[in-house]
N, C-alpha and C. Protein backbone atom coordinates (compact mmCIF):
# COMPACT_ATOMS: atom_id res chain seq x y z
N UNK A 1 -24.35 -20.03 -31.79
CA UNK A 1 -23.73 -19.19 -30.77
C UNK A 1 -23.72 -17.76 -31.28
N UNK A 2 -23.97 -16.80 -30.45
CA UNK A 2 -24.33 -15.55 -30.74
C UNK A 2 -22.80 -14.89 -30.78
N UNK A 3 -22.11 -13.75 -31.38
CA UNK A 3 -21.17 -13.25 -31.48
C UNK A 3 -21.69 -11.83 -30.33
N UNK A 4 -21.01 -11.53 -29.23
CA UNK A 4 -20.60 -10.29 -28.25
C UNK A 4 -20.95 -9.17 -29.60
N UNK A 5 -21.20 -7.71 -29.30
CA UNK A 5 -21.24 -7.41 -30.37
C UNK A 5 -19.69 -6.11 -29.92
N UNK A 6 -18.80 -6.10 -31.20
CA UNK A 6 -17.77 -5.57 -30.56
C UNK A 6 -18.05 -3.88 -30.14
N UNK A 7 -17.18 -3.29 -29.76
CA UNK A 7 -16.91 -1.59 -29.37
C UNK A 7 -16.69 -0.92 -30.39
N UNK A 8 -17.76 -0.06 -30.56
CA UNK A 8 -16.70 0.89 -31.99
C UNK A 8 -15.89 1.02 -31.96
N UNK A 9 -15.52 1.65 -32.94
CA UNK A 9 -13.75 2.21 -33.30
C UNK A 9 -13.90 2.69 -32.63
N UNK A 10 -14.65 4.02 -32.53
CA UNK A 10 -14.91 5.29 -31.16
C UNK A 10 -14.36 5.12 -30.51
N UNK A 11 -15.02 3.99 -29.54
CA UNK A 11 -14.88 3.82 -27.82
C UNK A 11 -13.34 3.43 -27.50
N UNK A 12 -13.15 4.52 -26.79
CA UNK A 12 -11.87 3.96 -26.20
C UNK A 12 -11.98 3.82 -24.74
N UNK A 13 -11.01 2.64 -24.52
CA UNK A 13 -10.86 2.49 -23.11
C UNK A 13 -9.44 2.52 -22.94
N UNK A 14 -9.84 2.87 -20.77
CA UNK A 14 -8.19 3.18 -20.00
C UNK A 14 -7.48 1.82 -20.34
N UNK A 15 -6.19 2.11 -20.13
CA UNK A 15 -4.87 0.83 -19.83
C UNK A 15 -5.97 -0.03 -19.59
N UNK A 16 -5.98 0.59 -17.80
CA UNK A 16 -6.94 -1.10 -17.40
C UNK A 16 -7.96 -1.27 -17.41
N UNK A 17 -8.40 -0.68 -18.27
CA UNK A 17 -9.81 -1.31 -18.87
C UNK A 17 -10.95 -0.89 -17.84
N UNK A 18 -11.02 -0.42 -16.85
CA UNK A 18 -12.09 0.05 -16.11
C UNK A 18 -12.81 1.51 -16.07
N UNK A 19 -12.23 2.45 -17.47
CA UNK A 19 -13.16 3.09 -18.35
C UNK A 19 -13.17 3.59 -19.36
N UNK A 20 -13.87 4.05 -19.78
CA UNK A 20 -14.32 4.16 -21.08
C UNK A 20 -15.01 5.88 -21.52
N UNK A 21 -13.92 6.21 -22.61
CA UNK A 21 -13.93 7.67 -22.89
C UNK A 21 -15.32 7.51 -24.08
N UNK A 22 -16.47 8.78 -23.82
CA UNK A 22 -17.72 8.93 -24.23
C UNK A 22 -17.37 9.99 -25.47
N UNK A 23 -16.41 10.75 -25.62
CA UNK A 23 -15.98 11.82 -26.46
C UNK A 23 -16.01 13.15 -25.81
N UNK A 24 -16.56 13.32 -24.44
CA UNK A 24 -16.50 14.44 -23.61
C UNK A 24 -15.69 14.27 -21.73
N UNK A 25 -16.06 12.54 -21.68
CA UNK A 25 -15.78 12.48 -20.35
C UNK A 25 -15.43 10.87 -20.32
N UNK A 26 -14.57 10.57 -19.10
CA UNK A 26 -14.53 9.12 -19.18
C UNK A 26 -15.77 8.53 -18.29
N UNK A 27 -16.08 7.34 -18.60
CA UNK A 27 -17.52 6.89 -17.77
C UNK A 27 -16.72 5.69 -17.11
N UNK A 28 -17.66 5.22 -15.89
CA UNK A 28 -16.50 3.64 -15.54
C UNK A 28 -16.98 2.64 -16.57
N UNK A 29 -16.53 1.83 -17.08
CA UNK A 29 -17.00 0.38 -17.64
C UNK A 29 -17.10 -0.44 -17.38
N UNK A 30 -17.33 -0.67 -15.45
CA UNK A 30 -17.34 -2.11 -15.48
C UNK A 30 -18.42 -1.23 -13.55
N UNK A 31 -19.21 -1.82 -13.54
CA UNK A 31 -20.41 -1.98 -12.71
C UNK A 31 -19.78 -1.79 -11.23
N UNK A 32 -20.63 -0.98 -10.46
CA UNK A 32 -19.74 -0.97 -8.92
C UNK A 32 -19.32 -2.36 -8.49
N UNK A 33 -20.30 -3.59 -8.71
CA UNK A 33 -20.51 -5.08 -8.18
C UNK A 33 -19.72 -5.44 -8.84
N UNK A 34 -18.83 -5.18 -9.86
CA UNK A 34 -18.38 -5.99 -10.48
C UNK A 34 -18.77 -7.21 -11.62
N UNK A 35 -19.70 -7.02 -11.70
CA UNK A 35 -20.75 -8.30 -12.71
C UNK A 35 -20.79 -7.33 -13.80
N UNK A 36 -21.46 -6.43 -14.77
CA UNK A 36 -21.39 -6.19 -15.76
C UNK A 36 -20.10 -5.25 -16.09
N UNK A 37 -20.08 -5.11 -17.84
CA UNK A 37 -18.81 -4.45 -18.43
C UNK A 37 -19.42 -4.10 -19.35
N UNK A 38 -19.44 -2.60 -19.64
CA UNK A 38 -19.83 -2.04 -20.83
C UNK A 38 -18.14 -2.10 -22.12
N UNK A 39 -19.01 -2.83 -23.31
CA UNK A 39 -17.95 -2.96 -24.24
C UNK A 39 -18.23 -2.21 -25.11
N UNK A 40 -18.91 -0.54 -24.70
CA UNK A 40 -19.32 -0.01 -25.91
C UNK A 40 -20.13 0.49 -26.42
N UNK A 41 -21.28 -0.76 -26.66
CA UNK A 41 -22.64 -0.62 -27.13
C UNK A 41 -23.57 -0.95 -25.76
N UNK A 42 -23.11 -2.11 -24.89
CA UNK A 42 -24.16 -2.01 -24.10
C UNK A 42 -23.80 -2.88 -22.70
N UNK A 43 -24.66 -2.81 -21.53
CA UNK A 43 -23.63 -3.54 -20.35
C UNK A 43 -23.93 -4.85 -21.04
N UNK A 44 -22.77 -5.85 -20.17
CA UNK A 44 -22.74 -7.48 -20.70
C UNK A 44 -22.60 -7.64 -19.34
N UNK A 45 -22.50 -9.22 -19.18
CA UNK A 45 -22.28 -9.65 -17.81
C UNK A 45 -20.41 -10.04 -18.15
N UNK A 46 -20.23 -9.67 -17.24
CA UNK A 46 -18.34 -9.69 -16.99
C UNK A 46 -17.97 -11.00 -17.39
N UNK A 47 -19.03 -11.98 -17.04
CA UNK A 47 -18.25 -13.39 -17.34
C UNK A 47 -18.48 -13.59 -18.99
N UNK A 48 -19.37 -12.88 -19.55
CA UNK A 48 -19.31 -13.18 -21.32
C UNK A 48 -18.54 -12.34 -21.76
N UNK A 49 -17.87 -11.24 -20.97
CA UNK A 49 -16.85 -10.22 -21.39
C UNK A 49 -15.18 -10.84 -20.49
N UNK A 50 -15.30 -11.61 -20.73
CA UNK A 50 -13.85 -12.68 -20.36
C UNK A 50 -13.72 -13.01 -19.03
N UNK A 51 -14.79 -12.98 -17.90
CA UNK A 51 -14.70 -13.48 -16.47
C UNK A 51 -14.95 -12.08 -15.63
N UNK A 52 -14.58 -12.33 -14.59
CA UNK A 52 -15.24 -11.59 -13.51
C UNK A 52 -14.23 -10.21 -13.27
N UNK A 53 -14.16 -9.13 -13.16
CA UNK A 53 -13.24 -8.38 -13.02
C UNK A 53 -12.56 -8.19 -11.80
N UNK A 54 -11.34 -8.32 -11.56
CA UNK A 54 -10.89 -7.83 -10.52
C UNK A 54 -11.06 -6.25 -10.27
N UNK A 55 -10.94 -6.44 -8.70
CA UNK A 55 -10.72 -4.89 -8.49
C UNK A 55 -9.49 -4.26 -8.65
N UNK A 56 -9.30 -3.06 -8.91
CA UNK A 56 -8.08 -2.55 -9.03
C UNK A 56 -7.44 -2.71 -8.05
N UNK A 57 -6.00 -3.10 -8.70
CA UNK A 57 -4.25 -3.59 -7.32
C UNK A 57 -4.35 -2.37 -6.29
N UNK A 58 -3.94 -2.56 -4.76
CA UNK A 58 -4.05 -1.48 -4.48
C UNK A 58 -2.66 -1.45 -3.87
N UNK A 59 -1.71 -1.00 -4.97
CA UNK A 59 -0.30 -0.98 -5.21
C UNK A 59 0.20 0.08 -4.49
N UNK A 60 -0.80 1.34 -4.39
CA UNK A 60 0.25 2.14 -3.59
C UNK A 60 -0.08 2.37 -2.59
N UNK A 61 -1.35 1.79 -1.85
CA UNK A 61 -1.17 1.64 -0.57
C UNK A 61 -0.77 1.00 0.36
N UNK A 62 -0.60 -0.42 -0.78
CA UNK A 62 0.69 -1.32 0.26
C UNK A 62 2.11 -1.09 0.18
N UNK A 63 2.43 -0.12 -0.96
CA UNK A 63 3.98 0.52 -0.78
C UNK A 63 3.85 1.40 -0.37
N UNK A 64 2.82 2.41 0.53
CA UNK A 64 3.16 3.14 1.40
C UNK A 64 3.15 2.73 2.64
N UNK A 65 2.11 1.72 2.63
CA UNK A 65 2.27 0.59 4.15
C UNK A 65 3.57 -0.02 4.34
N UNK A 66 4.30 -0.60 3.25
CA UNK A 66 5.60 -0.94 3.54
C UNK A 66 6.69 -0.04 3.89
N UNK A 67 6.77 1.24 3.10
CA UNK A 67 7.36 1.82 3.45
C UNK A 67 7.34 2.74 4.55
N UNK A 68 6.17 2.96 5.45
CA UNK A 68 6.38 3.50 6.67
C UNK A 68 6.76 2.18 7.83
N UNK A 69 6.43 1.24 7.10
CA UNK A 69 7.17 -0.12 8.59
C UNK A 69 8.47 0.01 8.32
N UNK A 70 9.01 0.22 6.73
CA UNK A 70 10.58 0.28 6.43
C UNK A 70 11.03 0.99 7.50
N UNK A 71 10.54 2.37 7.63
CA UNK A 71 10.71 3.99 7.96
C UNK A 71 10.98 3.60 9.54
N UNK A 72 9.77 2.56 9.99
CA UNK A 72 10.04 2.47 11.38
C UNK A 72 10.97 1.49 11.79
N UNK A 73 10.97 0.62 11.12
CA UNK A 73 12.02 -0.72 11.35
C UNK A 73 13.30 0.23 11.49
N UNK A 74 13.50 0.96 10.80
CA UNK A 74 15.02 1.99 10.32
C UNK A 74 15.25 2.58 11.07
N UNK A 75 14.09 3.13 12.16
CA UNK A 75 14.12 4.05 13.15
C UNK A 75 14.66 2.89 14.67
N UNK A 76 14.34 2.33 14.61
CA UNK A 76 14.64 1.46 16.00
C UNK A 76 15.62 1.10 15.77
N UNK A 77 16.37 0.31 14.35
CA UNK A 77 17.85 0.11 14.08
C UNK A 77 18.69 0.98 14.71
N UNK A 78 18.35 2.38 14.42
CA UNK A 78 19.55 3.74 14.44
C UNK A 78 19.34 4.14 16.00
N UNK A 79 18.26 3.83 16.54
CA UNK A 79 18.31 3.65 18.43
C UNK A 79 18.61 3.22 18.85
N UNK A 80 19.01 1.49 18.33
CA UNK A 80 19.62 0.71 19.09
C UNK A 80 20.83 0.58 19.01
N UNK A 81 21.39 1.05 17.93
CA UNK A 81 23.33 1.76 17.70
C UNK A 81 23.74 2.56 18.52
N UNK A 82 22.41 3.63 18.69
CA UNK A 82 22.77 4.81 19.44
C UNK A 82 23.15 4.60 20.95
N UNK A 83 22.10 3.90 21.20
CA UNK A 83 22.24 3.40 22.59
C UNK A 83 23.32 2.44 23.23
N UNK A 84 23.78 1.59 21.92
CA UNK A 84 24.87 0.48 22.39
C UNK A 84 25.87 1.51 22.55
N UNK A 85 26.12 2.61 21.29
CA UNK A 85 27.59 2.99 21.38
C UNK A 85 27.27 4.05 22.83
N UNK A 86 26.38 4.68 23.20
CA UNK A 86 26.37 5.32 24.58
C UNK A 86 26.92 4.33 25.60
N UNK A 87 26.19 3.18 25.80
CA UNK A 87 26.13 2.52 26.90
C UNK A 87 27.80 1.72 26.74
N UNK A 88 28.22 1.30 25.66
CA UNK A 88 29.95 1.18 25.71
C UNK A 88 30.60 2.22 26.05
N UNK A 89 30.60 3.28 25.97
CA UNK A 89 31.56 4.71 25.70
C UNK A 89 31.56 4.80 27.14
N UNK A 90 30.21 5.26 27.86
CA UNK A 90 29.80 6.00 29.05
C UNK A 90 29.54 4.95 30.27
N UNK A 91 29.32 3.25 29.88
CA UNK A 91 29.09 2.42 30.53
C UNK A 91 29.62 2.53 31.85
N UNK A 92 31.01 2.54 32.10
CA UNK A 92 31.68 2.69 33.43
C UNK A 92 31.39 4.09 34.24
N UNK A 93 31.14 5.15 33.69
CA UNK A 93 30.83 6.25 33.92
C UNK A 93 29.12 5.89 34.90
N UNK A 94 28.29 5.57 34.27
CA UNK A 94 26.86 5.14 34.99
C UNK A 94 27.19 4.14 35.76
N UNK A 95 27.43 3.37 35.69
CA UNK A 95 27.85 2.24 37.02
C UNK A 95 28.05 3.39 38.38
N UNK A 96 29.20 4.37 37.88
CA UNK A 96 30.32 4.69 39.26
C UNK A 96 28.88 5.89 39.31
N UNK A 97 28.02 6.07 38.49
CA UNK A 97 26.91 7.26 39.16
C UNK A 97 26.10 6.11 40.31
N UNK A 98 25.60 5.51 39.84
CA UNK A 98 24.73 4.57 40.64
C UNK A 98 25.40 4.16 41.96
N UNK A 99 26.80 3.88 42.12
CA UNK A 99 27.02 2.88 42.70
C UNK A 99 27.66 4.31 43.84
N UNK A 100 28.10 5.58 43.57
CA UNK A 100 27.94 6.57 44.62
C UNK A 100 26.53 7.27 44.99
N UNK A 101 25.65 7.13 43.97
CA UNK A 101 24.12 7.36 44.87
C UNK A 101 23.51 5.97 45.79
N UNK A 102 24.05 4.76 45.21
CA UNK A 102 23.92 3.62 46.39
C UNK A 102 24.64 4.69 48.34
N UNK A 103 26.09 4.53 47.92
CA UNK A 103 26.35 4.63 48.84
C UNK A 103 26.07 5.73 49.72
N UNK A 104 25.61 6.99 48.84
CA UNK A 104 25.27 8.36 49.62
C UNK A 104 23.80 8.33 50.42
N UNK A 105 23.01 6.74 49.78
CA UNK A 105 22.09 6.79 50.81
C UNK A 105 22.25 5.80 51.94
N UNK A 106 23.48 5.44 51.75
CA UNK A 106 23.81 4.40 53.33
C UNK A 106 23.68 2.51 52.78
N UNK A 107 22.93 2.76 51.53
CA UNK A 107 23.01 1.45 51.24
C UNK A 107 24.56 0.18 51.05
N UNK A 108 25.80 0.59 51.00
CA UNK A 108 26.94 0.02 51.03
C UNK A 108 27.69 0.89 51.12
């Protein structure tokens, strides 16, 4: 069995591992497709470099997706308070509007 051959000392890679600093710039290390991973010295296929890579979490676009449904869920809460405490307060008040534009058009 052949030994991977490891990364220099040199090569460093990000947290998550999807690149890899050259000494001037970071390069990606792992293939648009996802199948190879450079460890360094040269591409490998992802599955002899420990399996297939995921793509990066896409963490903050589902906490900004959550948090604008929060934003809206929050918004219809504080309308529908608004509206109960109107429609208790003023309730009898709209009845007696309606029920003298009933009668001012002859309807009772």
């Amino acid at each position: 069995m052949m030994q991977q051959p490891s990364a220099p000392s040199h090569t460093k890679f990000s947290d998550d591992g999807f690149w890899w600093w050259d000494g001037a710039s970071w390069k990606p290390a792992v293939s648009p497709d996802r199948m190879w991973r450079w460890n360094g010295q040269a591409w490998v296929p992802a599955a002899q470099a420990g399996g297939p890579v995921a793509a990066p979490s896409g963490g903050n676009v589902g906490m900004a997706v959550g948090i604008t449904v929060g934003v809206f869920v929050l918004v219809l809460i504080l309308v529908s308070i608004v509206v109960t405490v109107i429609l208790l307060t003023m309730g009898n008040q709209i009845a007696n509007v309606f029920s003298n534009v009933t009668a001012a058009l002859g309807g009772g």
